[in-house]
PDB file of N, CA and C in Angstrom:
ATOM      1  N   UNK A   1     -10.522   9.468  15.573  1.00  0.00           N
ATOM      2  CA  UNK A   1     -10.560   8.947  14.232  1.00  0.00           C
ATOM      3  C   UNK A   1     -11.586   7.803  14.193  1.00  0.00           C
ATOM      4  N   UNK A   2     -12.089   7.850  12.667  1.00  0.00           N
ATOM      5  CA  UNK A   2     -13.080   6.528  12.450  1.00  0.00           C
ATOM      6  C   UNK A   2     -12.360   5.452  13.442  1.00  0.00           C
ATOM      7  N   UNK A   3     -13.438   4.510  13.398  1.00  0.00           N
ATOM      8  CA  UNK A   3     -12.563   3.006  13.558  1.00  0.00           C
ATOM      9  C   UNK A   3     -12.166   2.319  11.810  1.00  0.00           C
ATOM     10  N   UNK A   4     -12.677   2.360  11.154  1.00  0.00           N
ATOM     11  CA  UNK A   4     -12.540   1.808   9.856  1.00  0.00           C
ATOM     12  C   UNK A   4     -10.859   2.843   9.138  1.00  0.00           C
ATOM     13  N   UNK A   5     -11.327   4.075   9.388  1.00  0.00           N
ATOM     14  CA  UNK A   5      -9.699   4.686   9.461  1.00  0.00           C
ATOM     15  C   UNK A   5      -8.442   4.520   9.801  1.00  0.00           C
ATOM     16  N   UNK A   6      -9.129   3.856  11.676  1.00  0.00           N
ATOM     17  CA  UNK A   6      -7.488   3.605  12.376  1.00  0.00           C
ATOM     18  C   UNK A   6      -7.597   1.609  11.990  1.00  0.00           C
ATOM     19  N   UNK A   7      -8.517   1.309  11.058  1.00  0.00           N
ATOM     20  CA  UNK A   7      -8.214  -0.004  10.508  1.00  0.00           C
ATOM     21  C   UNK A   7      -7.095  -0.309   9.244  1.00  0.00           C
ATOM     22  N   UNK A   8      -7.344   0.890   8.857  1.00  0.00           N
ATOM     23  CA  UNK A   8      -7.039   0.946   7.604  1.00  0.00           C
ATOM     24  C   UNK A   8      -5.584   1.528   7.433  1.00  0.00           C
ATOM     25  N   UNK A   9      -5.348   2.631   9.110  1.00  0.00           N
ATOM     26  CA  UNK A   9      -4.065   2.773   9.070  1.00  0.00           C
ATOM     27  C   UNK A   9      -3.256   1.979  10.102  1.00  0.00           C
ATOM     28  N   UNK A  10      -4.212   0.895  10.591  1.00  0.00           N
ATOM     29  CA  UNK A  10      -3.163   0.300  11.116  1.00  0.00           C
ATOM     30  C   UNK A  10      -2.381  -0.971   9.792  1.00  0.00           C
ATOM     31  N   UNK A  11      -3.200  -1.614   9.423  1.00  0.00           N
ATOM     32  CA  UNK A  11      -2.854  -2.183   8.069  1.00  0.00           C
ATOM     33  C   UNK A  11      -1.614  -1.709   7.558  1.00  0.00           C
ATOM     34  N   UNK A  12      -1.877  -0.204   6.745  1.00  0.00           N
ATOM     35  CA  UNK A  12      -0.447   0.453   6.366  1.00  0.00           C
ATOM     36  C   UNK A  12       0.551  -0.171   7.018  1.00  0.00           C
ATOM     37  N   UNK A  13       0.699   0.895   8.112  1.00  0.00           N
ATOM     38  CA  UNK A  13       1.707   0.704   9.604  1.00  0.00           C
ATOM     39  C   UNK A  13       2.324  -0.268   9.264  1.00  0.00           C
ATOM     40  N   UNK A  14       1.185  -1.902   9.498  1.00  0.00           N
ATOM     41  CA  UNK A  14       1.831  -3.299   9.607  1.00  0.00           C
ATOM     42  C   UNK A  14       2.601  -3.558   8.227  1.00  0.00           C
ATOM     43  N   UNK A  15       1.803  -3.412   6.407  1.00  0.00           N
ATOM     44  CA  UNK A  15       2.862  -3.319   5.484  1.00  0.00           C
ATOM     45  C   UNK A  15       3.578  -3.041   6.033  1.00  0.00           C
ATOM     46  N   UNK A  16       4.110  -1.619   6.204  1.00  0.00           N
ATOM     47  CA  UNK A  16       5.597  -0.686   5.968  1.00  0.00           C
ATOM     48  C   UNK A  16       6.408  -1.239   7.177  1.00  0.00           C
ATOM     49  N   UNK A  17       5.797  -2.111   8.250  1.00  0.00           N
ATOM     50  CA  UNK A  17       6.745  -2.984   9.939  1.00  0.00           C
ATOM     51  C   UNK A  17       6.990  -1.718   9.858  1.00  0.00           C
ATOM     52  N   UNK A  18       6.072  -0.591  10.253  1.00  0.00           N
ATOM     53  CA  UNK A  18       6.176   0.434  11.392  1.00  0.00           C
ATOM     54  C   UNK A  18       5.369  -0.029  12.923  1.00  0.00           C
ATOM     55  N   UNK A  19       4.838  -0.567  12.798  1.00  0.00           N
ATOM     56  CA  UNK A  19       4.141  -0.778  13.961  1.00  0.00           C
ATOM     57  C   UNK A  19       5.284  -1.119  15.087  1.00  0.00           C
ATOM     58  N   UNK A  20       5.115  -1.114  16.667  1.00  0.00           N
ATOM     59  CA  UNK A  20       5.680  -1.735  17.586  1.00  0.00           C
ATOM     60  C   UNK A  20       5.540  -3.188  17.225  1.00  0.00           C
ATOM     61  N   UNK A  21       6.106  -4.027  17.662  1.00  0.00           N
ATOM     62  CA  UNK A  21       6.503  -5.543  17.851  1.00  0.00           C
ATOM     63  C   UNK A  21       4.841  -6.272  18.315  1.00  0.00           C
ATOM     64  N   UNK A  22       4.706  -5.588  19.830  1.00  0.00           N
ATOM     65  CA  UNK A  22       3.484  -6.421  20.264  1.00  0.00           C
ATOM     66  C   UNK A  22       1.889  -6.045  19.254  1.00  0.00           C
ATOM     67  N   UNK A  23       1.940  -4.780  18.751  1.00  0.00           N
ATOM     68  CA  UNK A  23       1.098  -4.410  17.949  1.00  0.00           C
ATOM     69  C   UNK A  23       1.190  -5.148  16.624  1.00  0.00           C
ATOM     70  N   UNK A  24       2.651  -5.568  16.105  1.00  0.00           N
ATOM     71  CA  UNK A  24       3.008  -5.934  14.707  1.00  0.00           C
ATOM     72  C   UNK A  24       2.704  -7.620  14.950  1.00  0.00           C
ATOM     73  N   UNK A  25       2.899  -8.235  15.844  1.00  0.00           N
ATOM     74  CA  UNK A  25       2.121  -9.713  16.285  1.00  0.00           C
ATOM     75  C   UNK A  25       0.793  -9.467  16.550  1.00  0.00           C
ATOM     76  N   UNK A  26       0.011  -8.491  17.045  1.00  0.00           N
ATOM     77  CA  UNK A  26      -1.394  -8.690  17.070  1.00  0.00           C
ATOM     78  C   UNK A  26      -2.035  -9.036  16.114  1.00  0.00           C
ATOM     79  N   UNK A  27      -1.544  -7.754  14.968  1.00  0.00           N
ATOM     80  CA  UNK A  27      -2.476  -8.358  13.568  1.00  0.00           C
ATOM     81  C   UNK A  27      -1.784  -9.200  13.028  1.00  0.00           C
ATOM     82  N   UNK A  28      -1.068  -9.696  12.656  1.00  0.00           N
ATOM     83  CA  UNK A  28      -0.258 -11.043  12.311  1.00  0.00           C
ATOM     84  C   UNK A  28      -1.317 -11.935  13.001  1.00  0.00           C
ATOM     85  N   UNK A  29      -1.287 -12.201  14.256  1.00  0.00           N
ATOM     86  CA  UNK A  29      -2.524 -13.466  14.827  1.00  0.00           C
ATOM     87  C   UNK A  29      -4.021 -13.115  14.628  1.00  0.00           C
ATOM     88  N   UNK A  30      -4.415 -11.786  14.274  1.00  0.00           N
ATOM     89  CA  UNK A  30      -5.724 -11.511  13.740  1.00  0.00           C
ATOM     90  C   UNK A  30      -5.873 -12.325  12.408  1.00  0.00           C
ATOM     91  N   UNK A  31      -4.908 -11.971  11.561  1.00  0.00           N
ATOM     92  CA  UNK A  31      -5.011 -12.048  10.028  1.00  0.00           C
ATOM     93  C   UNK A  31      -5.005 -13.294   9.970  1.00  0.00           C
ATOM     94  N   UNK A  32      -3.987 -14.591  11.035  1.00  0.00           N
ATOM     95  CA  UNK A  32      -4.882 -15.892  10.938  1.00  0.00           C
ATOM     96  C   UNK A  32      -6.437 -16.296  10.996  1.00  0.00           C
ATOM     97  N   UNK A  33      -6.865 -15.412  11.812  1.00  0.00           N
ATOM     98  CA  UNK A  33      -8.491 -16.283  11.949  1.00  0.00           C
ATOM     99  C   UNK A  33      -9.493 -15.218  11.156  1.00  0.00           C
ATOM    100  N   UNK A  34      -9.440 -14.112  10.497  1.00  0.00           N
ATOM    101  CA  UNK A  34     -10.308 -12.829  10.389  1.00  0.00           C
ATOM    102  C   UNK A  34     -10.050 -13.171   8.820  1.00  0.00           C
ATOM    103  N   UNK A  35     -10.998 -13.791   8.583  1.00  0.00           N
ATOM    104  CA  UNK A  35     -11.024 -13.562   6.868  1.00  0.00           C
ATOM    105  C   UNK A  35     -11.256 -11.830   6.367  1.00  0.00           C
ATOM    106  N   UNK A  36     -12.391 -11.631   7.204  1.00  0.00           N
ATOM    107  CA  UNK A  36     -12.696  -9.649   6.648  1.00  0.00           C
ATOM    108  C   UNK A  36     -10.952  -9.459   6.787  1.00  0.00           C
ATOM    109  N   UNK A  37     -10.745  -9.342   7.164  1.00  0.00           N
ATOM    110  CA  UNK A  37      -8.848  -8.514   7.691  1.00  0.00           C
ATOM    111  C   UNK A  37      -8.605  -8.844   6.622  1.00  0.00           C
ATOM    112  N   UNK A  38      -8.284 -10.588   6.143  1.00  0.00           N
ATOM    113  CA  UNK A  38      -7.157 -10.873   5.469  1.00  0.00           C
ATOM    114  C   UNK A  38      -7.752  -9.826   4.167  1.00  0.00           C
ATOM    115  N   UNK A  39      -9.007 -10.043   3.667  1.00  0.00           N
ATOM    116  CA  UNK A  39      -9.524  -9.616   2.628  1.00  0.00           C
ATOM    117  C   UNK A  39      -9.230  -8.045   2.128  1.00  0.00           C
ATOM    118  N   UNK A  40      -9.339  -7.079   3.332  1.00  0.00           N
ATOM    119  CA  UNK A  40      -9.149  -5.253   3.731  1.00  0.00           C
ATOM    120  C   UNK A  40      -7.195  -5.844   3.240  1.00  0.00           C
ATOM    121  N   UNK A  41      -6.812  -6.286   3.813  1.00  0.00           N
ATOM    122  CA  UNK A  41      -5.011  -6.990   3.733  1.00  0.00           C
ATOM    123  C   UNK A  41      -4.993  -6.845   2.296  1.00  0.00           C
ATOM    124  N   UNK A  42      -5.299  -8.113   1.593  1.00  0.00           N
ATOM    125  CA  UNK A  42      -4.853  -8.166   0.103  1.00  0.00           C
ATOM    126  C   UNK A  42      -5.543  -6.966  -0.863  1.00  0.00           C
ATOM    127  N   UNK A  43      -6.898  -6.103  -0.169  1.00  0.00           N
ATOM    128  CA  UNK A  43      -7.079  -4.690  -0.802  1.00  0.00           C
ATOM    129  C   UNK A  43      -6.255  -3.578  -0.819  1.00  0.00           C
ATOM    130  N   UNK A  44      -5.701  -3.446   0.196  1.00  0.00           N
ATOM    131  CA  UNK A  44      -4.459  -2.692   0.281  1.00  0.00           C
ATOM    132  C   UNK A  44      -3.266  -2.770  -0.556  1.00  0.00           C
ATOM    133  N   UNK A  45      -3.123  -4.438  -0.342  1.00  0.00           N
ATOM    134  CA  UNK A  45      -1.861  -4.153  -1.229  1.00  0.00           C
ATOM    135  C   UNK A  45      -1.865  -3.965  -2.371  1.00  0.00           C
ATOM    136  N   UNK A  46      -3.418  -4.200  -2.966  1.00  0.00           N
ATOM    137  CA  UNK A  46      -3.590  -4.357  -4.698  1.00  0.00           C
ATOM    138  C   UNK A  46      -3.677  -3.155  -4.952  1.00  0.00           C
ATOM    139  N   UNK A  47      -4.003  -2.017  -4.073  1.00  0.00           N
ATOM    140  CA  UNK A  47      -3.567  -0.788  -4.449  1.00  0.00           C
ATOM    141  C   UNK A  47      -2.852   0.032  -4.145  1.00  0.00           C
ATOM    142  N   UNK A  48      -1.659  -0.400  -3.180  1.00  0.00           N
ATOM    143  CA  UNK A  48      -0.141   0.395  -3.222  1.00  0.00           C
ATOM    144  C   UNK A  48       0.355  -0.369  -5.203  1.00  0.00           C
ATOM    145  N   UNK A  49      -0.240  -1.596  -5.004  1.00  0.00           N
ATOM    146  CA  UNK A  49       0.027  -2.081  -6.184  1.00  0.00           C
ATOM    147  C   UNK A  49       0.125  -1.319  -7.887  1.00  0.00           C
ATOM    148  N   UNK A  50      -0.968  -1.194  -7.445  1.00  0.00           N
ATOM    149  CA  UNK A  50      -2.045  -0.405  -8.652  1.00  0.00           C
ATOM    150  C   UNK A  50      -1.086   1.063  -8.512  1.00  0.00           C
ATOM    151  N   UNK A  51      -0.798   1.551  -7.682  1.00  0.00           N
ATOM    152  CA  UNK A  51      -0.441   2.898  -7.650  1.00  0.00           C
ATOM    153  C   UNK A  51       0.926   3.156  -7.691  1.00  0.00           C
ATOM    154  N   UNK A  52       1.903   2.499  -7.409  1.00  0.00           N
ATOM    155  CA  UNK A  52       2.986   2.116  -7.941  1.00  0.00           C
ATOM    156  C   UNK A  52       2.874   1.712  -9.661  1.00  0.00           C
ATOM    157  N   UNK A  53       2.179   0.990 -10.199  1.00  0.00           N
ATOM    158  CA  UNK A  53       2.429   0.921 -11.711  1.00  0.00           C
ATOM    159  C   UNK A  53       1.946   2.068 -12.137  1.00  0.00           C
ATOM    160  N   UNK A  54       0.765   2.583 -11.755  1.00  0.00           N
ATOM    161  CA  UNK A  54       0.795   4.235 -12.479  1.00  0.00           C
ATOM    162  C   UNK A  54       1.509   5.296 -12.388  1.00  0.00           C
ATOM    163  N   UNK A  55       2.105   5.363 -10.925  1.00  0.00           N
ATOM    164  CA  UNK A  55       3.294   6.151 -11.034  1.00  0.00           C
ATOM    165  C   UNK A  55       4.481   5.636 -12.005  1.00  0.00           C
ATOM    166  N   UNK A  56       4.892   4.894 -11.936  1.00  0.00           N
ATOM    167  CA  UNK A  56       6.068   4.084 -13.201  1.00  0.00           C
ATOM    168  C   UNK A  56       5.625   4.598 -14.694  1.00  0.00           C
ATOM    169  N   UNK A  57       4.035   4.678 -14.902  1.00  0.00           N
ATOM    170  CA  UNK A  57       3.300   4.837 -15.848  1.00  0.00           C
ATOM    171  C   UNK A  57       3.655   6.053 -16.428  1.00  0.00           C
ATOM    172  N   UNK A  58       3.531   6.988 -15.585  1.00  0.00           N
ATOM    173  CA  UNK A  58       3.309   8.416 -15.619  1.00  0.00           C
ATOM    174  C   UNK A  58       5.115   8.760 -15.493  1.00  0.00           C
ATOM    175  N   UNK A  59       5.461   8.227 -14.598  1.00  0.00           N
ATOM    176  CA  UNK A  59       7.115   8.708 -14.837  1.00  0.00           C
ATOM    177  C   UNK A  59       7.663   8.518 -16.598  1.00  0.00           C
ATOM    178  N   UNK A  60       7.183   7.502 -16.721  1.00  0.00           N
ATOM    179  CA  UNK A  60       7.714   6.526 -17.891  1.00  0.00           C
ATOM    180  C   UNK A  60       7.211   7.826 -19.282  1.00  0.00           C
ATOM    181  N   UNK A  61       6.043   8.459 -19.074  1.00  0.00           N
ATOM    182  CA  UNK A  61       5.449   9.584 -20.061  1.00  0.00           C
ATOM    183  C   UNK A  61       6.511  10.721 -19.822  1.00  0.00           C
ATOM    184  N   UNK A  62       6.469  11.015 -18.718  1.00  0.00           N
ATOM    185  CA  UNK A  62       7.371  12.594 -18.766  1.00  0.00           C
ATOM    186  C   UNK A  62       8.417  12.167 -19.165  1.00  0.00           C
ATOM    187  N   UNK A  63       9.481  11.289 -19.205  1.00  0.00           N
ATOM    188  CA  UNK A  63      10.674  10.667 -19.578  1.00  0.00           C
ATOM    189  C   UNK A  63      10.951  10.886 -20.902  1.00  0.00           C
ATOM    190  N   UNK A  64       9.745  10.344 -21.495  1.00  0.00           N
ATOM    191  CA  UNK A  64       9.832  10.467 -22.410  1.00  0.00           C
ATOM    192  C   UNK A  64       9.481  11.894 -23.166  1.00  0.00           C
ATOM    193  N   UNK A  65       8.712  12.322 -22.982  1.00  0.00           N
ATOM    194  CA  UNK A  65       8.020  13.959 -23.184  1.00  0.00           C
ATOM    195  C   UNK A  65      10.027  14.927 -23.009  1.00  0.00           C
ATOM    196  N   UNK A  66      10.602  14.495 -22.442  1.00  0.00           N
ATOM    197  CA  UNK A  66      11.666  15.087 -21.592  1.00  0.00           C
ATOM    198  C   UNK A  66      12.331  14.775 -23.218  1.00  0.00           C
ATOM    199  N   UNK A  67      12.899  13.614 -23.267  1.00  0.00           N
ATOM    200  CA  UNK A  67      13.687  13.043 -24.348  1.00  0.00           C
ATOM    201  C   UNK A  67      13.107  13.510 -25.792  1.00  0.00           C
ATOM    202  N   UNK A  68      12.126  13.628 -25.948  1.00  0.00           N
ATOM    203  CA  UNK A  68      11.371  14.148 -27.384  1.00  0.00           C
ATOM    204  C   UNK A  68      12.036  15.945 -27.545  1.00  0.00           C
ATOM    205  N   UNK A  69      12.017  16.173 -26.298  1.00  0.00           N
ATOM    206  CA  UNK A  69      11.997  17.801 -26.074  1.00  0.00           C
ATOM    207  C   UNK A  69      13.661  18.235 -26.394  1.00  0.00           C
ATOM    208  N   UNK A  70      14.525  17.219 -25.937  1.00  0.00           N
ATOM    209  CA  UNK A  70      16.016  17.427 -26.188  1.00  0.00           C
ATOM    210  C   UNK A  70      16.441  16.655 -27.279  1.00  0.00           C
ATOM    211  N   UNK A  71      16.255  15.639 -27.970  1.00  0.00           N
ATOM    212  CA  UNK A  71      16.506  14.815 -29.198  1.00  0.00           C
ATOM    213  C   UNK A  71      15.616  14.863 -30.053  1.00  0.00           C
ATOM    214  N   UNK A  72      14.352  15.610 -30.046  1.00  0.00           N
ATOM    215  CA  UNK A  72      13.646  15.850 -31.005  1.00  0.00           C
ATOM    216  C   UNK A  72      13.235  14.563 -31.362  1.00  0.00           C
TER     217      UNK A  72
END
């Protein structure tokens, strides 16, 4: 795999504390001194972010599409 890939899934990993312990402290003490990291860090989350409100978005339409269809 890329390296920018297994960057990007190690990130995940660390969100979700799947990682092992000594792996889940590595980037924890990276993300102190590595501004690039912290930066790839808060990109990530702004788009589990982002993608979570559009799913809500999109649930929130069929819901309704659903309710129009049985209550007219």
């Amino acid at each position: 795999m890329r390296p920018e890939l297994e960057e990007i899934q190690r990130l995940e990993e660390y969100l979700a504390g799947a990682l092992p312990e000594e792996q889940q402290l590595d980037v924890a003490v990276r993300l102190l001194w590595d501004q690039e990291l912290q930066r790839k860090l808060a990109g990530q989350k702004l788009a589990y972010k982002i993608l979570r409100l559009f799913g809500r978005r999109k649930l929130r339409t069929e819901l309704e599409t659903i309710h129009v269809r049985l209550f007219g």
